[in-house]
C-alpha atoms as a PDB file:
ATOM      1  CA  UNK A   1      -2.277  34.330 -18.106  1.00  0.00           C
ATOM      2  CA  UNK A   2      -1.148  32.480 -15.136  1.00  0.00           C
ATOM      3  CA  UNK A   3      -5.040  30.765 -15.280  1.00  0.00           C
ATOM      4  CA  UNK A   4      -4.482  29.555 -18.506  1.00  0.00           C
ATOM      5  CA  UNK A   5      -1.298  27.436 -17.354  1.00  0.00           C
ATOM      6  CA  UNK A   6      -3.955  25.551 -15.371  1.00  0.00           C
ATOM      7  CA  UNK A   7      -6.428  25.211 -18.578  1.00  0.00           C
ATOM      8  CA  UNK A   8      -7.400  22.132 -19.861  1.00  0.00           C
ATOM      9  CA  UNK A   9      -4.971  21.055 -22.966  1.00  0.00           C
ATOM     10  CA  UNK A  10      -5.879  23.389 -26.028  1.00  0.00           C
ATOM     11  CA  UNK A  11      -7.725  25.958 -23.108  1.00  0.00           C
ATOM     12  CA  UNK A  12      -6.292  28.991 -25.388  1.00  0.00           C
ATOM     13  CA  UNK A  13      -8.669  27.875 -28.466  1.00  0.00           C
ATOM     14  CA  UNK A  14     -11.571  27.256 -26.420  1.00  0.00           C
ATOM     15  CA  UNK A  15     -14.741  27.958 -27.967  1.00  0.00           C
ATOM     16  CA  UNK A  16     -18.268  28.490 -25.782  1.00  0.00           C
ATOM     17  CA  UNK A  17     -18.808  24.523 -26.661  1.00  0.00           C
ATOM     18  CA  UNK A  18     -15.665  23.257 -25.745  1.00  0.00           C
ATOM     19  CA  UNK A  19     -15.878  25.412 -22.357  1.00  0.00           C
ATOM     20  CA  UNK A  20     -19.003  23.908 -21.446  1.00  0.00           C
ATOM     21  CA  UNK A  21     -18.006  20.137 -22.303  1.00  0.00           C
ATOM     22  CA  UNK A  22     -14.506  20.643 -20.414  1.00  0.00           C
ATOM     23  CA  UNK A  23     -16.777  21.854 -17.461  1.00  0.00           C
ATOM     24  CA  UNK A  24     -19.334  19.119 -17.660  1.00  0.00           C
ATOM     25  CA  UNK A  25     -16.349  16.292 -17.859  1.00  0.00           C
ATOM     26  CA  UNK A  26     -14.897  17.967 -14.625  1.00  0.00           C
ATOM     27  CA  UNK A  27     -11.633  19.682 -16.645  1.00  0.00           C
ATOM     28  CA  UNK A  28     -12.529  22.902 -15.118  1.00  0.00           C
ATOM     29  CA  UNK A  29     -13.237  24.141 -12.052  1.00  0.00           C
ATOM     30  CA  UNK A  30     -14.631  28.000 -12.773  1.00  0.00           C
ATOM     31  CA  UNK A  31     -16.601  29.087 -15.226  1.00  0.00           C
ATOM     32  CA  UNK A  32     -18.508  32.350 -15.657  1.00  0.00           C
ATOM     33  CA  UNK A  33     -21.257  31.482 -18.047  1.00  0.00           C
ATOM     34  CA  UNK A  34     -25.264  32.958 -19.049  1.00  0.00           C
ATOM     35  CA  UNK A  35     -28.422  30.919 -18.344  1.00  0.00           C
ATOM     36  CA  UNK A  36     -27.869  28.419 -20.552  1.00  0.00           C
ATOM     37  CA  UNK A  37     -25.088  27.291 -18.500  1.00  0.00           C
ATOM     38  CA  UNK A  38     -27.173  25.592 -15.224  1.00  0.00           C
ATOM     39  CA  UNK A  39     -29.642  23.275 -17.537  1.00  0.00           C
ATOM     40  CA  UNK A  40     -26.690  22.164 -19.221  1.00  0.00           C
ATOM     41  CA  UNK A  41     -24.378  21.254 -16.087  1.00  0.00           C
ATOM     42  CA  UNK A  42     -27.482  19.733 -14.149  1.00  0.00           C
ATOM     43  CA  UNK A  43     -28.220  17.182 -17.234  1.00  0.00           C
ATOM     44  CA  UNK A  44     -27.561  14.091 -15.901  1.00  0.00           C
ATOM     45  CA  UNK A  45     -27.341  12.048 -19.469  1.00  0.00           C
ATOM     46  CA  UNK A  46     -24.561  14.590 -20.284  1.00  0.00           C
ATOM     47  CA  UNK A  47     -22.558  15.959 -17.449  1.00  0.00           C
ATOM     48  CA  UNK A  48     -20.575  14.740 -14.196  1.00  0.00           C
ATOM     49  CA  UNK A  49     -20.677  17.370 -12.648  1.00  0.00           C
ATOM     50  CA  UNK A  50     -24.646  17.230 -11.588  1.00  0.00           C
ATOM     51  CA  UNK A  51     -25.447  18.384  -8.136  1.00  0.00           C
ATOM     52  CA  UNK A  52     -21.521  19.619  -7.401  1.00  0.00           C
ATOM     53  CA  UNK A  53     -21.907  22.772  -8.871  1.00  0.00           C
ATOM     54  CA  UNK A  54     -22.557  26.208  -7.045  1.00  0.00           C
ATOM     55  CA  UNK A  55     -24.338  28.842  -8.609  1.00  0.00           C
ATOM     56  CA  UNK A  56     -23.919  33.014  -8.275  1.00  0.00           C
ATOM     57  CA  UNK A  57     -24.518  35.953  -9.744  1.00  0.00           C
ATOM     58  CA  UNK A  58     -21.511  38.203 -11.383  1.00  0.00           C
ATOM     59  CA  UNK A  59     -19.700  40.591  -8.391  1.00  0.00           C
ATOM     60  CA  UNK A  60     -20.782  44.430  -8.732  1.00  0.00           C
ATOM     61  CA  UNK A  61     -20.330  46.250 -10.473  1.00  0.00           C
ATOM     62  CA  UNK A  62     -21.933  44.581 -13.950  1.00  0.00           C
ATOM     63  CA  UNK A  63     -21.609  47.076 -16.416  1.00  0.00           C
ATOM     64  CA  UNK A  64     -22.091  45.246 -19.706  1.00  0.00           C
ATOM     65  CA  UNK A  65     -23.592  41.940 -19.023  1.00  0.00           C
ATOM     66  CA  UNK A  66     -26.836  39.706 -17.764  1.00  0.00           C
ATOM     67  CA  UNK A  67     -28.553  36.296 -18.274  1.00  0.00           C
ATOM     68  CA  UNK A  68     -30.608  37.050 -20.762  1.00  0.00           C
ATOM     69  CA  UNK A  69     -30.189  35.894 -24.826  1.00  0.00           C
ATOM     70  CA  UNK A  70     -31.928  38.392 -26.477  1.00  0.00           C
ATOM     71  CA  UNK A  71     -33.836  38.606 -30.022  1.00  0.00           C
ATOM     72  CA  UNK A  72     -32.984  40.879 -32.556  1.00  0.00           C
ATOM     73  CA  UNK A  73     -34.976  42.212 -36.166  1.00  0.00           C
ATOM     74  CA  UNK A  74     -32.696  42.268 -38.895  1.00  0.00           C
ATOM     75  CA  UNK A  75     -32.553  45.967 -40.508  1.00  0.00           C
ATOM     76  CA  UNK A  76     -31.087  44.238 -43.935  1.00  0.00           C
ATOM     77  CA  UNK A  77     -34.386  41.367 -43.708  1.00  0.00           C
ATOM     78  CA  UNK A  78     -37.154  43.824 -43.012  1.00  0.00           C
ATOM     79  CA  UNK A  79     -36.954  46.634 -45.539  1.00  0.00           C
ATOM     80  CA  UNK A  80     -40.591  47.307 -45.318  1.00  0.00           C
ATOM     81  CA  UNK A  81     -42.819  48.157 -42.910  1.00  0.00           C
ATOM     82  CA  UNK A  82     -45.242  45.045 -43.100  1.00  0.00           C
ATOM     83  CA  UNK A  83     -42.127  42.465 -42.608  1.00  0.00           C
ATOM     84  CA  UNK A  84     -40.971  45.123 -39.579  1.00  0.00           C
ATOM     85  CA  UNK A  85     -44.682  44.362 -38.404  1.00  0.00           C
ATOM     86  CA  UNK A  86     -44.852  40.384 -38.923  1.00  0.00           C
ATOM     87  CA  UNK A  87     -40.908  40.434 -37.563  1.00  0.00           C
ATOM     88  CA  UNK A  88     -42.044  42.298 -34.376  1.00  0.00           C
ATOM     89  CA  UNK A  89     -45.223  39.636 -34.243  1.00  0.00           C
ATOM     90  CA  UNK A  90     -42.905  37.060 -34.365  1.00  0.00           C
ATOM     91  CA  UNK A  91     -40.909  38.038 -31.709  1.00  0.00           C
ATOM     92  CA  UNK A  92     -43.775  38.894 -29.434  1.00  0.00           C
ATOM     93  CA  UNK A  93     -44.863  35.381 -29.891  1.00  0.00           C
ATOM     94  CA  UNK A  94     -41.800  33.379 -29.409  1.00  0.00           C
ATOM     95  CA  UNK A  95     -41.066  35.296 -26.753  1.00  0.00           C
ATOM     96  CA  UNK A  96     -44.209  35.202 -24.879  1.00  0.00           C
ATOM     97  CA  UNK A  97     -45.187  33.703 -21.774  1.00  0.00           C
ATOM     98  CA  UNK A  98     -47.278  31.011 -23.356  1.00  0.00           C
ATOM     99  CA  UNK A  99     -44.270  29.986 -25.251  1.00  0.00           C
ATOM    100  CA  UNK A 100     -41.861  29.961 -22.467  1.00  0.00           C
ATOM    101  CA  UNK A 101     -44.574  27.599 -20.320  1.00  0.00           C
ATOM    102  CA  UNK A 102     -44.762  25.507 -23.514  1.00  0.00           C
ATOM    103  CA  UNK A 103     -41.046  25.109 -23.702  1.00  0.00           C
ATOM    104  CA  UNK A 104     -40.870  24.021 -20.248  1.00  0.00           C
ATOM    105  CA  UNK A 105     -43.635  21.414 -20.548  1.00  0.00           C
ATOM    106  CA  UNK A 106     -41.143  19.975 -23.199  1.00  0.00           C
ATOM    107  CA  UNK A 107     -38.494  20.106 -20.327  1.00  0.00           C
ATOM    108  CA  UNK A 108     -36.604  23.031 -22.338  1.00  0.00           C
ATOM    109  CA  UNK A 109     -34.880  25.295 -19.489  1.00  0.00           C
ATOM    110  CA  UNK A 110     -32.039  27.417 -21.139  1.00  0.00           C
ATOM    111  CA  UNK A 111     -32.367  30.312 -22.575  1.00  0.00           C
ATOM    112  CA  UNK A 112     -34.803  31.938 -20.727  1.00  0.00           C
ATOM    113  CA  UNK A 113     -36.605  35.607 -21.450  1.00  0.00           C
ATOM    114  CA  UNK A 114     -38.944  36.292 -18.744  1.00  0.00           C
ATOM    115  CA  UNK A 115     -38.318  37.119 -15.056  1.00  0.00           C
ATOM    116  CA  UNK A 116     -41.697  35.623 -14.279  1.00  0.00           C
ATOM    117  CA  UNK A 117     -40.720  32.081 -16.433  1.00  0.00           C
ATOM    118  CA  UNK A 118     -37.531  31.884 -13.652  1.00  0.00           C
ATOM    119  CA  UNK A 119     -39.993  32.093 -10.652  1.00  0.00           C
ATOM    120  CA  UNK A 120     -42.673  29.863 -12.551  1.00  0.00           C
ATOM    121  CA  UNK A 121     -43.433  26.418 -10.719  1.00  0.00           C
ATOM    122  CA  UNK A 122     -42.712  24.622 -13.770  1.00  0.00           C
ATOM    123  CA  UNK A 123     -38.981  25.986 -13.987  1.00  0.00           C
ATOM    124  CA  UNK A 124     -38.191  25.373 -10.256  1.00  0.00           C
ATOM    125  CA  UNK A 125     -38.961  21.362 -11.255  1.00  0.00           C
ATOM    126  CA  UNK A 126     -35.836  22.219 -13.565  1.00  0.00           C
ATOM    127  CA  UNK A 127     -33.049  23.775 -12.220  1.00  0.00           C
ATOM    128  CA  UNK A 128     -31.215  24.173  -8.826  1.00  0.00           C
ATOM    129  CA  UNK A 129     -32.841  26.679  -6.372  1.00  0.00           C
ATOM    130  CA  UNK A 130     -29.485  28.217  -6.042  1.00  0.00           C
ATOM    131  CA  UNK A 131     -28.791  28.767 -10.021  1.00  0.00           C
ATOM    132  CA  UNK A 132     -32.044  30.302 -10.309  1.00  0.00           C
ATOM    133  CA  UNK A 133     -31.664  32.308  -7.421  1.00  0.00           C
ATOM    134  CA  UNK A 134     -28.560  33.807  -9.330  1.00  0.00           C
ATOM    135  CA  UNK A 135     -30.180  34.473 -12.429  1.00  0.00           C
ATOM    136  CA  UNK A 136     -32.611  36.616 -10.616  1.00  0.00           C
ATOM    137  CA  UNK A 137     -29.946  38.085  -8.865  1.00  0.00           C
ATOM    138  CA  UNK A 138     -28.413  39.366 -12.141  1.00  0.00           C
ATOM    139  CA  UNK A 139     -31.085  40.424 -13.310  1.00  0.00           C
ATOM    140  CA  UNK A 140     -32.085  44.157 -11.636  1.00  0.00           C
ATOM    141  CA  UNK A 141     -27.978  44.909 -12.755  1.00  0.00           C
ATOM    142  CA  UNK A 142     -28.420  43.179 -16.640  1.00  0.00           C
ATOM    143  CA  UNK A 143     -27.693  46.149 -19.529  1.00  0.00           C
ATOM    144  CA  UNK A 144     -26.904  45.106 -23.117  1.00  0.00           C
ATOM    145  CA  UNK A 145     -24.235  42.606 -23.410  1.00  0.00           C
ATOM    146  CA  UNK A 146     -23.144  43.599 -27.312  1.00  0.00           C
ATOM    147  CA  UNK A 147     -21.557  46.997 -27.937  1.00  0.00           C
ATOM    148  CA  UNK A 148     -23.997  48.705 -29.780  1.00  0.00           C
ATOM    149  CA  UNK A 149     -21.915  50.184 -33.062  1.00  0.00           C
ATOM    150  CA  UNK A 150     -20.825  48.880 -36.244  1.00  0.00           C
ATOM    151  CA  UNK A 151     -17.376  48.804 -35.483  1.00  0.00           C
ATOM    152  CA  UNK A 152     -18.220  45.532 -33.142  1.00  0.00           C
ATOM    153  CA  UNK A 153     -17.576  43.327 -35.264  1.00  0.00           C
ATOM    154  CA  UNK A 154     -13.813  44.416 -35.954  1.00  0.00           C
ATOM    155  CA  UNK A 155     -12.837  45.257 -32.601  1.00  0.00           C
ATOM    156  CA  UNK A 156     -14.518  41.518 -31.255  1.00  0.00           C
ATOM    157  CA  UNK A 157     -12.622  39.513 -34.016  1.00  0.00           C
ATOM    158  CA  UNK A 158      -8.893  42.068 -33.340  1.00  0.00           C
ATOM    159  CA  UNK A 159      -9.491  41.328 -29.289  1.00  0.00           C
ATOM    160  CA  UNK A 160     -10.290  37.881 -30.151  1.00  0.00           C
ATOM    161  CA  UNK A 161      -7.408  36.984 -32.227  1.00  0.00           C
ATOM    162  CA  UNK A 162      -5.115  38.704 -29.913  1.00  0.00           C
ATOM    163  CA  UNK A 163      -5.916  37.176 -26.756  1.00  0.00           C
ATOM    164  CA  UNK A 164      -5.689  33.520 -28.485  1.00  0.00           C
ATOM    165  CA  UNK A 165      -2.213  34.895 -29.487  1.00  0.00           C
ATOM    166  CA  UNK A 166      -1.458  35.601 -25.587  1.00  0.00           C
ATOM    167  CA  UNK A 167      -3.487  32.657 -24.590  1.00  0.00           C
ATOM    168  CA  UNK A 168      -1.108  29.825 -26.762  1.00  0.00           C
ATOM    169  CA  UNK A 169       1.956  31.759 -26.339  1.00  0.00           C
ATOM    170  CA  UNK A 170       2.580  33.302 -29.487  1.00  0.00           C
ATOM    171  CA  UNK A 171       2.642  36.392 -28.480  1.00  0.00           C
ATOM    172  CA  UNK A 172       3.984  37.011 -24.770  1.00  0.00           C
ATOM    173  CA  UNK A 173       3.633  40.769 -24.591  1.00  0.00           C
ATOM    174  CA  UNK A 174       0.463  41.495 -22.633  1.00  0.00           C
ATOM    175  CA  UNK A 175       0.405  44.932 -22.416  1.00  0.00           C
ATOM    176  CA  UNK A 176       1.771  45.425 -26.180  1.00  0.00           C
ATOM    177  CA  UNK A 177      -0.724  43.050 -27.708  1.00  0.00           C
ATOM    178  CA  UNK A 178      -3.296  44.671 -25.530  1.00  0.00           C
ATOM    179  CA  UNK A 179      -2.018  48.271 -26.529  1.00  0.00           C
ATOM    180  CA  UNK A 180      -2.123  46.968 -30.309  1.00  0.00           C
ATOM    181  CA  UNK A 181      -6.097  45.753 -29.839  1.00  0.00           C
ATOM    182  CA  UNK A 182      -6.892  49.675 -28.206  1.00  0.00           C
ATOM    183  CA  UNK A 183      -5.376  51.356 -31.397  1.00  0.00           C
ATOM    184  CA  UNK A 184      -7.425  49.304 -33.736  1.00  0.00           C
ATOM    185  CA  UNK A 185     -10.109  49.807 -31.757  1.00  0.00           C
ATOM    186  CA  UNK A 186      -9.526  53.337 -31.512  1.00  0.00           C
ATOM    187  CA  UNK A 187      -9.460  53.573 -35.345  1.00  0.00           C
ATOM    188  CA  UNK A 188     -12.431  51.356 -36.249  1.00  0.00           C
ATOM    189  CA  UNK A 189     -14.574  53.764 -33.882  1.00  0.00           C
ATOM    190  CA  UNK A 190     -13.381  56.509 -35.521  1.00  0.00           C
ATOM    191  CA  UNK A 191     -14.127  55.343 -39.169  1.00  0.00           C
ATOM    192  CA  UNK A 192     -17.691  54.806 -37.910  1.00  0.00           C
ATOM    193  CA  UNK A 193     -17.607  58.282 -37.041  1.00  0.00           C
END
């Protein structure tokens, strides 16, 4: 809370956009971020903050987290087991090394999916030896970064709203907003039950 009294003006509604632009027009100093974050900073045409930026991985331990975006086969979109086959085809193929080279030869660098794409030639012409360095850092420690369990959604959007509320000041209670956000939480697990 004390952070966000140093925040750029309307810091408490930030979305992942406005995060990134604040950063890139130098209104923030710190900002923990996935691997779309270096080609972004480092893009000359875009940001001011080219070559001033330092680059590491999360501190240990990292539970919940890592670099990578990942892809995901909708259970609602494939009902059948031919679209689960083309899906999974798809997937393989947008995913594969071919297509990360080809992205690169188009001078696309975020959102990478392959260890050996971060130590390619191609992707060291890209980014800062020290941001990539940090990627692969992350990686041996990376587990899923999205609960896995239908209640997500409800528990993201109640811990969302309620640290927005803390964030702008309409709430001021931490620990009873926070308490609030674990009961909810508590009960949308157990409804899933």
């Amino acid at each position: 809370m004390d952070l966000m009294q140093n925040a750029p003006p309307g810091g408490g509604t930030f979305n992942w956009s406005d995060s990134v632009e604040a950063f890139r027009g130098g209104q923030v100093a710190l900002l923990i971020e996935s691997d779309v974050f270096g080609p972004w900073i480092e893009d000359a045409s875009k940001s001011t903050a080219v070559g001033k930026v330092g680059y590491a991985p999360p501190p240990d331990p990292l539970r919940s987290a890592g670099w990578g975006h990942g892809w995901a086969v909708s259970t609602v979109g494939t009902k059948d087991d031919c679209t689960k086959i083309v899906a999974g085809d798809f997937v393989c193929w947008a995913a594969s090394k071919d297509m990360e080279a080809s992205r690169l030869a188009e001078g696309i660098s975020s959102d990478v999916g392959r260890v050996s794409t971060l130590q390619s030639a191609a992707y060291k012409k890209l980014g800062p030896a020290e941001y990539i360095q940090a990627l692969l850092d992350t990686n041996p420690k990376t587990n899923l970064l999205i609960m896995a369990s239908p209640a997500r959604p409800e528990i993201g959007d109640n811990l969302d709203l309620a640290l927005e509320e803390l964030f702008t000041g309409r709430k001021t209670d931490i620990k009873a907003t926070l308490d609030k956000v674990a009961f909810s939480a508590e009960d949308s697990l157990a409804a899933v039950k």
